[in-house]
Protein backbone atom coordinates (compact mmCIF):
# COMPACT_ATOMS: atom_id res chain seq x y z
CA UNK A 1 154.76 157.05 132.54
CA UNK A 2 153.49 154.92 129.52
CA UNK A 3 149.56 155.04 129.11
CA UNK A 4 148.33 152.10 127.05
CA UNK A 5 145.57 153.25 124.01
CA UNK A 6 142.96 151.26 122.57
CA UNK A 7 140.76 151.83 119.78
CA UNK A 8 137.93 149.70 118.79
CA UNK A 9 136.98 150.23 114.91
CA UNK A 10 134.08 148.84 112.92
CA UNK A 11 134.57 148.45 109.53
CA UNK A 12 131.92 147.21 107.25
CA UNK A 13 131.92 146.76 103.58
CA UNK A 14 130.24 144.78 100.75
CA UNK A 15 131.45 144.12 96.96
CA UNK A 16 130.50 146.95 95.00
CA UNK A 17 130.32 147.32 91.06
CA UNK A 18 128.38 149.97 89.09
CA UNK A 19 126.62 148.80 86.26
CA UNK A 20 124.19 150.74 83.96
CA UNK A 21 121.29 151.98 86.40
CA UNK A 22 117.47 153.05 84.87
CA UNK A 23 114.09 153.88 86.00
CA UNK A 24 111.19 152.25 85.76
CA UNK A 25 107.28 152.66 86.79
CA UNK A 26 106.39 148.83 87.33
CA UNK A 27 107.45 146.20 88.81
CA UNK A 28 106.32 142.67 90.38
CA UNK A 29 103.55 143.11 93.01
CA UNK A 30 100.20 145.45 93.83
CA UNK A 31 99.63 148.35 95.79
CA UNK A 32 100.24 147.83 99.51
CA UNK A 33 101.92 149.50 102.15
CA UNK A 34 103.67 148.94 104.83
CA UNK A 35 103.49 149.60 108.52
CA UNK A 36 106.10 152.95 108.42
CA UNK A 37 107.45 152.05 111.72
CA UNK A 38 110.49 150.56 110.49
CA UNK A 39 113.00 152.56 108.96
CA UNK A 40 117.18 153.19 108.44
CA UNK A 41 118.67 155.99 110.17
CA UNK A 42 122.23 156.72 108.99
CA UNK A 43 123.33 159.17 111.73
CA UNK A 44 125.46 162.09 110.83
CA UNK A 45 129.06 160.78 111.49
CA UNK A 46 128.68 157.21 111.71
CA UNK A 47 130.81 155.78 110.39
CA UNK A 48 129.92 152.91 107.53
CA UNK A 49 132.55 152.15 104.81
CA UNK A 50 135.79 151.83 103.82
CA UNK A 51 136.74 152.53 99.97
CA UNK A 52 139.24 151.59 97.80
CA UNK A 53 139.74 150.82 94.33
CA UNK A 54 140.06 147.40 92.70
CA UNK A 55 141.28 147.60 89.07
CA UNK A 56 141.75 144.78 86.66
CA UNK A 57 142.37 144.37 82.79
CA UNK A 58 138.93 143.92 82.76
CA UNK A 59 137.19 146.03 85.36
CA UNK A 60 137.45 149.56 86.91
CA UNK A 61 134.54 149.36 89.52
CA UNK A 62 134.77 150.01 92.81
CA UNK A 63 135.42 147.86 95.63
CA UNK A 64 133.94 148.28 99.31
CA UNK A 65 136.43 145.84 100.71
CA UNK A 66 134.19 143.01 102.19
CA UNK A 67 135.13 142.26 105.76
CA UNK A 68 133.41 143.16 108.76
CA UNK A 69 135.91 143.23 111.89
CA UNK A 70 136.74 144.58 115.41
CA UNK A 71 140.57 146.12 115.67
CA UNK A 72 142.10 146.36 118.66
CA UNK A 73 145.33 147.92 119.49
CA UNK A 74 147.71 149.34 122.44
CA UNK A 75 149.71 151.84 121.97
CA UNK A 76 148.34 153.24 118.69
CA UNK A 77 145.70 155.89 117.90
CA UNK A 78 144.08 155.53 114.17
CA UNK A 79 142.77 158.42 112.81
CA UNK A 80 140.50 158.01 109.86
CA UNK A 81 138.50 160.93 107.97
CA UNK A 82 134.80 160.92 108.82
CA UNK A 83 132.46 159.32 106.00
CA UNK A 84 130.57 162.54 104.41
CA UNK A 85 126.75 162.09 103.64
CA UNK A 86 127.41 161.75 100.13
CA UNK A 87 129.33 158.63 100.95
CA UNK A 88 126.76 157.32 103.38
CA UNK A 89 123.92 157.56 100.13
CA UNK A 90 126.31 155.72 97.77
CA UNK A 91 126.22 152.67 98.79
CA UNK A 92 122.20 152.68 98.84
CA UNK A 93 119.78 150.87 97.27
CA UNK A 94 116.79 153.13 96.36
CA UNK A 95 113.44 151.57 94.71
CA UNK A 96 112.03 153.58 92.16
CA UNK A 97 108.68 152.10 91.39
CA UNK A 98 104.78 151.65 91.35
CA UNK A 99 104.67 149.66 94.78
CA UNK A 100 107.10 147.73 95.44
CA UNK A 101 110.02 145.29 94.34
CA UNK A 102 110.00 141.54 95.24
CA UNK A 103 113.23 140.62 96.96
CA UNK A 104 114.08 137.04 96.48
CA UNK A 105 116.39 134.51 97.88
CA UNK A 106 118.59 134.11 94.32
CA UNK A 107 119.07 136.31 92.08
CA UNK A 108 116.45 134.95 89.33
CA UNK A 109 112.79 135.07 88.97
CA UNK A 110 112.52 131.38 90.11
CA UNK A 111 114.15 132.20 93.94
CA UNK A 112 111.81 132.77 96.74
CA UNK A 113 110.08 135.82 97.29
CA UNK A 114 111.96 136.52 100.89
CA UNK A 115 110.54 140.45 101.14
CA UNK A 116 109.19 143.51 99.60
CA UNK A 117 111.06 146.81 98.67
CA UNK A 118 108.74 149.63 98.45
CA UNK A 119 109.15 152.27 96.35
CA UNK A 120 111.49 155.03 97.82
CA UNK A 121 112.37 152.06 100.64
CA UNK A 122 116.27 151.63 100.58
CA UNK A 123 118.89 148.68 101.20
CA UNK A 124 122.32 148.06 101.67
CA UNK A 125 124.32 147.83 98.55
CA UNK A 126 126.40 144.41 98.68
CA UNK A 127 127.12 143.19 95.25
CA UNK A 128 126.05 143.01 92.14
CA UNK A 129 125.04 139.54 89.39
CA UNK A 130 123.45 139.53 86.31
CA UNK A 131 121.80 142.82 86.40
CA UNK A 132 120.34 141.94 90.04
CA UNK A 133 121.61 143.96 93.29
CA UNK A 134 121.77 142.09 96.52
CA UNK A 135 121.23 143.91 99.39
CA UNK A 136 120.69 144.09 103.20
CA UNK A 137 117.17 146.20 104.32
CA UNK A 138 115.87 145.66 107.70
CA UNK A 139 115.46 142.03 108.46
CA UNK A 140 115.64 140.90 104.91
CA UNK A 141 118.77 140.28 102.93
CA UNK A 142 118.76 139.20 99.18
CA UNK A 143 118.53 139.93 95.54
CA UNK A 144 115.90 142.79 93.73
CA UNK A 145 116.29 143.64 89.89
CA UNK A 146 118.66 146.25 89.24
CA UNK A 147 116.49 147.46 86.54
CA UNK A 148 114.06 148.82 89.42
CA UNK A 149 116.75 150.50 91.70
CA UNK A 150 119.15 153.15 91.95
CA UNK A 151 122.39 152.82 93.49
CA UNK A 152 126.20 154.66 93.51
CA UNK A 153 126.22 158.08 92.06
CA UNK A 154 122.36 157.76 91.63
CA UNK A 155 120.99 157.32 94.69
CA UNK A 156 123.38 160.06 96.09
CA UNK A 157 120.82 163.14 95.21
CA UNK A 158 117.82 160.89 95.60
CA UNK A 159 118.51 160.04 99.31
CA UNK A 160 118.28 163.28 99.92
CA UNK A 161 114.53 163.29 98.57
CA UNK A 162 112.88 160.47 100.02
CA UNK A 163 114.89 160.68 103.14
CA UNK A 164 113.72 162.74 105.83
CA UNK A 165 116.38 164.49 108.19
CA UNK A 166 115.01 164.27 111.45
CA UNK A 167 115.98 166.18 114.82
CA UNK A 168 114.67 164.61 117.94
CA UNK A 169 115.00 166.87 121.04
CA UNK A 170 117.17 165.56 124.15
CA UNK A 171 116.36 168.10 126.65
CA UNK A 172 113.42 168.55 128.97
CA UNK A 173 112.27 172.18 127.11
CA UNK A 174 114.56 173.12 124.01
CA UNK A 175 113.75 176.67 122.53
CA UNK A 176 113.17 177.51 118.71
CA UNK A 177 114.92 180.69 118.23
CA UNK A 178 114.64 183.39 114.73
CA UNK A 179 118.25 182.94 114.12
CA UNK A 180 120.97 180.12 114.43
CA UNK A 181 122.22 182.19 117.68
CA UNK A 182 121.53 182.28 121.55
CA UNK A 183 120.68 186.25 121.23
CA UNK A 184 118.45 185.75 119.04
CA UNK A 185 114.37 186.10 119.80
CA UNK A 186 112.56 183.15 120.98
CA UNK A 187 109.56 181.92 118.38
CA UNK A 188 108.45 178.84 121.27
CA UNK A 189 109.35 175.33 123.12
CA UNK A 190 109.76 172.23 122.52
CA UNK A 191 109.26 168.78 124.99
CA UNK A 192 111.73 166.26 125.00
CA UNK A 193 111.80 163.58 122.67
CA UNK A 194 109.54 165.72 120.39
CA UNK A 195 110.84 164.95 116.12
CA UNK A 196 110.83 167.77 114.07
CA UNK A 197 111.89 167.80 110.28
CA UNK A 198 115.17 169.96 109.63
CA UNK A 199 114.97 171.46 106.76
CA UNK A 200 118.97 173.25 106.90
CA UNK A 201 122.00 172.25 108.87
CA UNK A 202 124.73 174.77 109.68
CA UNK A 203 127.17 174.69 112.42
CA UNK A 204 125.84 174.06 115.36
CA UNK A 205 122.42 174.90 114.57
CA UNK A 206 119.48 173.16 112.69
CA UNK A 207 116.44 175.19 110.65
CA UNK A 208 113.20 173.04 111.31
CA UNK A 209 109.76 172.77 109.94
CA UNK A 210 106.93 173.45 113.48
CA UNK A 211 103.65 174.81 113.76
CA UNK A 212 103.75 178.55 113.73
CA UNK A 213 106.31 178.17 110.92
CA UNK A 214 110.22 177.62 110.73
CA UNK A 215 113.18 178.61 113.12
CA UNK A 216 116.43 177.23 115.06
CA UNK A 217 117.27 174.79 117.26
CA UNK A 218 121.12 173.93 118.43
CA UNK A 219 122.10 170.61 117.79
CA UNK A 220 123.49 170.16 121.19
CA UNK A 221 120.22 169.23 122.34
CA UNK A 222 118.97 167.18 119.72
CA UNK A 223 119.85 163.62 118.21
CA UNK A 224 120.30 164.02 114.08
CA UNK A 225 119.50 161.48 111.89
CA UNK A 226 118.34 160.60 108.50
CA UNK A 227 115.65 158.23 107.92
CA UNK A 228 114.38 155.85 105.01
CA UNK A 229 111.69 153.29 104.97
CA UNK A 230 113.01 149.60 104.47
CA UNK A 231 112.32 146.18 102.94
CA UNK A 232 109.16 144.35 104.73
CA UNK A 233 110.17 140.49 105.29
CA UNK A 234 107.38 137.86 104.66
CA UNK A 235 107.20 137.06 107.82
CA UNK A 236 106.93 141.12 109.07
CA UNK A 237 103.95 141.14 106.20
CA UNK A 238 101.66 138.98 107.23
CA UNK A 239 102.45 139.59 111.18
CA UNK A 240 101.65 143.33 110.64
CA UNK A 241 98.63 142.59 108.99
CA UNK A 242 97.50 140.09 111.54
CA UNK A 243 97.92 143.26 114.35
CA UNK A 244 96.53 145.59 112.11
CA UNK A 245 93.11 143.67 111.93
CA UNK A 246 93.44 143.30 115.87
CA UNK A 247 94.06 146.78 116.67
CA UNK A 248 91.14 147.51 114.27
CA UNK A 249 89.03 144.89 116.24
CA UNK A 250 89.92 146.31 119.26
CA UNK A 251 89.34 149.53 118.46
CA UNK A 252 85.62 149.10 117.29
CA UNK A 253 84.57 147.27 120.12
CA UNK A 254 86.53 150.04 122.75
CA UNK A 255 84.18 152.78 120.51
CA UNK A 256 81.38 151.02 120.75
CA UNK A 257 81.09 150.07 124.61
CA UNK A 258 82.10 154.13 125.07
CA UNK A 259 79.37 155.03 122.51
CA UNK A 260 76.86 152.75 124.47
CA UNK A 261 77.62 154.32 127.62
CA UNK A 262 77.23 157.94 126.43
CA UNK A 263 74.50 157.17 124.51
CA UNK A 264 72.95 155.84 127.93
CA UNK A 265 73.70 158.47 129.86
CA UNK A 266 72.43 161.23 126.92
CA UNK A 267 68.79 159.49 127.50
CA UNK A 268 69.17 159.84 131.21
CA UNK A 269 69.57 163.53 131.16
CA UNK A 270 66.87 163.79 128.40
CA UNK A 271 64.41 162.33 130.79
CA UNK A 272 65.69 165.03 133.29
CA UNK A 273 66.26 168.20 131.85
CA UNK A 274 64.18 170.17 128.85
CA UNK A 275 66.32 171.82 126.30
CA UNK A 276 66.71 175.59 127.46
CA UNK A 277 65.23 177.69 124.48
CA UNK A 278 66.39 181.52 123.72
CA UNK A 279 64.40 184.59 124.91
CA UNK A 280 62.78 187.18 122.32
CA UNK A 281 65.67 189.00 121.38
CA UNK A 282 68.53 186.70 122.71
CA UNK A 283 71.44 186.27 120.09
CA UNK A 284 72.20 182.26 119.19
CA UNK A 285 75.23 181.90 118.38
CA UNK A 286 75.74 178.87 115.60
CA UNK A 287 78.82 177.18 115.58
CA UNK A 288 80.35 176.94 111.29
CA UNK A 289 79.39 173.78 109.92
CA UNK A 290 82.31 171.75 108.45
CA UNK A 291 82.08 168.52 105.88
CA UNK A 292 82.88 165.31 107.23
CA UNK A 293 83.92 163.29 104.74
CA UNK A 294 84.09 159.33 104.34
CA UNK A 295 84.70 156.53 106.49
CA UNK A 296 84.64 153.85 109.21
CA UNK A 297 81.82 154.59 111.14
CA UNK A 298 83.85 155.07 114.57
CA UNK A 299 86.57 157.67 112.25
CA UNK A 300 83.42 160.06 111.48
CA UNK A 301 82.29 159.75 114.58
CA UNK A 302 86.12 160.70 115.70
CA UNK A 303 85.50 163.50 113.33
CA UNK A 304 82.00 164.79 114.24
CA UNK A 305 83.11 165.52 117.61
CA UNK A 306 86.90 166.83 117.82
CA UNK A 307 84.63 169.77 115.69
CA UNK A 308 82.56 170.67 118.47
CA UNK A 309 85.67 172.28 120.40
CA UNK A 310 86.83 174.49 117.31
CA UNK A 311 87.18 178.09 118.98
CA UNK A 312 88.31 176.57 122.06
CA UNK A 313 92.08 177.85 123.55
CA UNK A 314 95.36 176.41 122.63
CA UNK A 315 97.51 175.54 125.96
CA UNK A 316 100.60 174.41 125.62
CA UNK A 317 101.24 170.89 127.78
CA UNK A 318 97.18 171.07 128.32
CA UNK A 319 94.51 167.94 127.62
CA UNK A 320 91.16 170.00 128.30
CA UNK A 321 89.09 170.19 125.14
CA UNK A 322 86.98 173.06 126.97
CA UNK A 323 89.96 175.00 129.10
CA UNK A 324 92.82 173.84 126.43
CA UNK A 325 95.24 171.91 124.88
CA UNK A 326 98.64 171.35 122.69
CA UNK A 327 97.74 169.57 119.46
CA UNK A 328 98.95 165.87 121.04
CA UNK A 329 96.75 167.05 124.05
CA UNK A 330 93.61 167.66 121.76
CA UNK A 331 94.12 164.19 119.59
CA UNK A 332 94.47 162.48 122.92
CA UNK A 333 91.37 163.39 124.57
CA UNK A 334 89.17 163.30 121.20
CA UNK A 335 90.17 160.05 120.81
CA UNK A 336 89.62 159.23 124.97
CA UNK A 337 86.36 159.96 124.63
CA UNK A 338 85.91 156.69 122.26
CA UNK A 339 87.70 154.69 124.86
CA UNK A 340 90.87 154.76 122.71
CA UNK A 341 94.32 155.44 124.57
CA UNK A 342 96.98 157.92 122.33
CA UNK A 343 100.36 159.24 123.94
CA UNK A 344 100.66 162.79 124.70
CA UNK A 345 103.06 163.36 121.91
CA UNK A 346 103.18 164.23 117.94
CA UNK A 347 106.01 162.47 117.54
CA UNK A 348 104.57 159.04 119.49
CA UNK A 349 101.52 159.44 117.00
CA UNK A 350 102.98 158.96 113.87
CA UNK A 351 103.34 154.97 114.96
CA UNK A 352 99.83 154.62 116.50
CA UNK A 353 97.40 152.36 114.21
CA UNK A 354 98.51 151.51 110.83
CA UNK A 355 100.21 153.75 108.17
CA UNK A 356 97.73 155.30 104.86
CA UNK A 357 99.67 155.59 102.16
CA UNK A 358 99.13 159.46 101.54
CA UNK A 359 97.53 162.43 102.41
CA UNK A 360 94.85 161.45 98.79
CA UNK A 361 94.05 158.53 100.80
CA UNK A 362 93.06 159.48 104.30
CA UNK A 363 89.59 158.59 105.64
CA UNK A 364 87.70 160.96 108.45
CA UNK A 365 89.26 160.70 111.81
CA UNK A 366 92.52 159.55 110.53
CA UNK A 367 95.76 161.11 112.55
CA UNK A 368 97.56 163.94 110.38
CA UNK A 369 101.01 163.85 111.46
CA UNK A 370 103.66 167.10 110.86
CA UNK A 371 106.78 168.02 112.20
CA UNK A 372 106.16 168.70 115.53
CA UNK A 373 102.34 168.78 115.18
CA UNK A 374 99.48 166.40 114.58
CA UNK A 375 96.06 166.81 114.02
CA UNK A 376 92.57 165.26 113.55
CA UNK A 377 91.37 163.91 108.99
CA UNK A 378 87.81 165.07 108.57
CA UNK A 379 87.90 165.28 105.44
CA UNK A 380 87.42 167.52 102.22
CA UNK A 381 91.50 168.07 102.39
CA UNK A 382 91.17 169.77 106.21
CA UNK A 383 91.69 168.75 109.40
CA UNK A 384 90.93 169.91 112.58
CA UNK A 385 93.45 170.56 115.23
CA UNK A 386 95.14 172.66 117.67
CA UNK A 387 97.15 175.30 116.09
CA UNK A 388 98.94 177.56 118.22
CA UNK A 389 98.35 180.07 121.20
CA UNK A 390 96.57 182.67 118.50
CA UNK A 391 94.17 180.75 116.94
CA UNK A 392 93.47 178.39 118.85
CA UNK A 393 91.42 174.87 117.99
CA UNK A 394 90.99 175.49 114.34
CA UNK A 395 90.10 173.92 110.74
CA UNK A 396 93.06 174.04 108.44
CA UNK A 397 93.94 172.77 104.80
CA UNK A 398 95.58 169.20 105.69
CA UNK A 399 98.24 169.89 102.99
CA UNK A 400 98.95 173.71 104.64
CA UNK A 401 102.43 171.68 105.86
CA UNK A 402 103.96 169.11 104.90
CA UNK A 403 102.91 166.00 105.88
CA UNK A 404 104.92 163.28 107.54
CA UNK A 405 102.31 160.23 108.27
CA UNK A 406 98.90 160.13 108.28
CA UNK A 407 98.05 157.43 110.37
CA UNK A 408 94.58 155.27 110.89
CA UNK A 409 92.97 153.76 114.03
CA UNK A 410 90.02 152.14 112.98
């Protein structure tokens, strides 16, 4: 009996010439960043080019053949050689600068500012005119200054540094084990859908970056992908500013009706109750006093009281600031009791609020986000959070891991 075979293909290529490529420290714009949430994940395997060579009296550059189409066929299997990561990173665009790159309509300094490239934000390489790349990032496609990118060879080993390789678990509980093998001891859990950073790939097992340290998870139970910030449209700028200020808004006045209402009930119990005061020879125990450092008067506040549970039991899955809680768990109910609503999950953290660019930059009661972990600014480099099953609710060095977001509410 004859069995009819189809196979669909996508093929997508852009012109492609390499021209001289530098690096530069400046370029058009001021310091801003962007909201973080957006980024471009090149999953391992997927496939995204198809290279040949084009050469001419005049030109040996390579050609991504430009045509974008659906094949299909009956009776024919194709079998084509999966694109390698180092083929994946060639055709980037990479910013290297200050802030950011303008990306404009033509490829001049008269054409219309369309978008921003940040630095370490990446496009799609197209083609190249005049010493200007045009490219395809997120919702904005045109032309940034070559001068200010990196692309081809270049951007091959520098994908690998501003990228971050990312493992997101598929399976209800996934275990982190000491060695890439089944036999080997079990170091703790994961939830589903938690994102951890993966630090090594080998077959069939991924080394990644959680709290009590590093071990292995199998990649059967986890989606792998790689992921780099892109170009911010106009339009995306001034809309994510716009929420920013409303989430801000919203937070304040959600902080200050729960403020109100504690405060309120505080004086009521005053009026009822006289503070207890020790007996001759009674031990008081003081709780360490930690620095709270700058900012928004709601984020000390934030700060000021996640503190008062340091000592207090780490329980994995738990919410109970007294009886315990996971680190997502502890965030979440700080941050409850100032009528704000977080998920219970590090990985859903690192898009709540609005992105701080860098750790130098974080204000008290700012969300420190980690692989697999998040935890509570309050300044003087620590944070507070909860660590693990040993310690407990602790103080730590904010820069003890390293760190994938920090995140601000107010």
């Amino acid at each position: 009996m004859r069995y009819a075979k189809k196979v669909s293909a996508c093929v997508l290529a852009a012109a492609l010439a390499f021209t001289g490529m530098g690096l530069t420290a400046n370029a058009e714009g001021a310091s801003v960043l962007p909201g973080g949430g957006v980024s471009l994940m090149l999953s391992k395997g997927s496939k995204l080019e198809d290279i040949s060579t084009n050469a001419t009296e005049n030109s040996t550059s390579l050609t991504i053949e430009s045509i974008i189409e659906w094949i299909q066929t009956e009776d024919l299997v194709t079998v084509s050689q999966e694109p390698t990561e180092e083929e994946l990173f060639r055709s980037l665009v990479i910013a290297q600068v200050d802030n950011y790159v303008n990306v404009r309509s033509t490829p001049n300094l008269e054409g219309e500012v369309v978008g921003k490239l940040y630095n370490n934000s990446v496009g799609t390489f197209i083609s190249e005119e005049d010493g200007w790349y045009q490219i395809s990032s997120g919702n904005v496609t045109g032309y940034v200054k070559g001068e200010y990118c990196v692309t081809g060879e270049g951007a091959v080993e520098l994908a690998k540094q501003v990228g971050k390789r990312i493992a997101t678990v598929t399976t209800q509980t996934l275990f982190i084990r000491e060695e890439p093998t089944t036999e080997s001891a079990k170091l703790g859990m994961l939830p589903e859908a938690e994102e951890l950073l993966v630090l090594e790939e080998t077959e069939g097992w991924a080394k990644v970056d959680f709290e009590e340290g590093t071990g292995w998870i199998s990649t059967d139970y986890v989606d792998l992908h790689s992921e780099f910030v892109q170009a911010e449209s106009k339009e995306e700028e001034e809309a994510r500013l716009a929420k920013e200020e409303e989430e801000r808004r919203k937070a304040r006045e959600a902080a200050e009706a729960k403020a109100a209402e504690q405060w309120a009930a505080q004086l009521a119990q005053q009026n009822t109750q006289q503070a207890e005061q020790p007996q001759n020879g009674e031990t008081v125990l003081v709780q360490e006093e930690y620095y709270v450092g700058e900012g928004s008067d709601m984020g000390v506040s934030v700060a000021d009281y996640a503190l008062q549970f340091v000592g207090n039991p780490y329980v994995y899955g738990g919410t109970s600031l007294t009886n315990g809680a996971d680190c997502s768990g502890f965030v979440m109910s700080v941050y409850a009791n100032f009528g704000i609503s977080l998920p219970h999950s590090s990985a859903a953290d690192r898009s709540q609020g609005y992105a701080v660019d860098g750790l130098e930059n974080a204000q008290a009661g700012d969300l420190v986000c980690y692989s697999g972990h998040v935890g509570i600014y309050i300044g003087n480099g620590q944070i507070v959070h909860a660590s693990n099953s040993n310690t407990g609710i602790i103080v730590s060095n904010a820069g003890y891991r390293s760190v994938l977001a920090v995140r601000r509410i107010f």
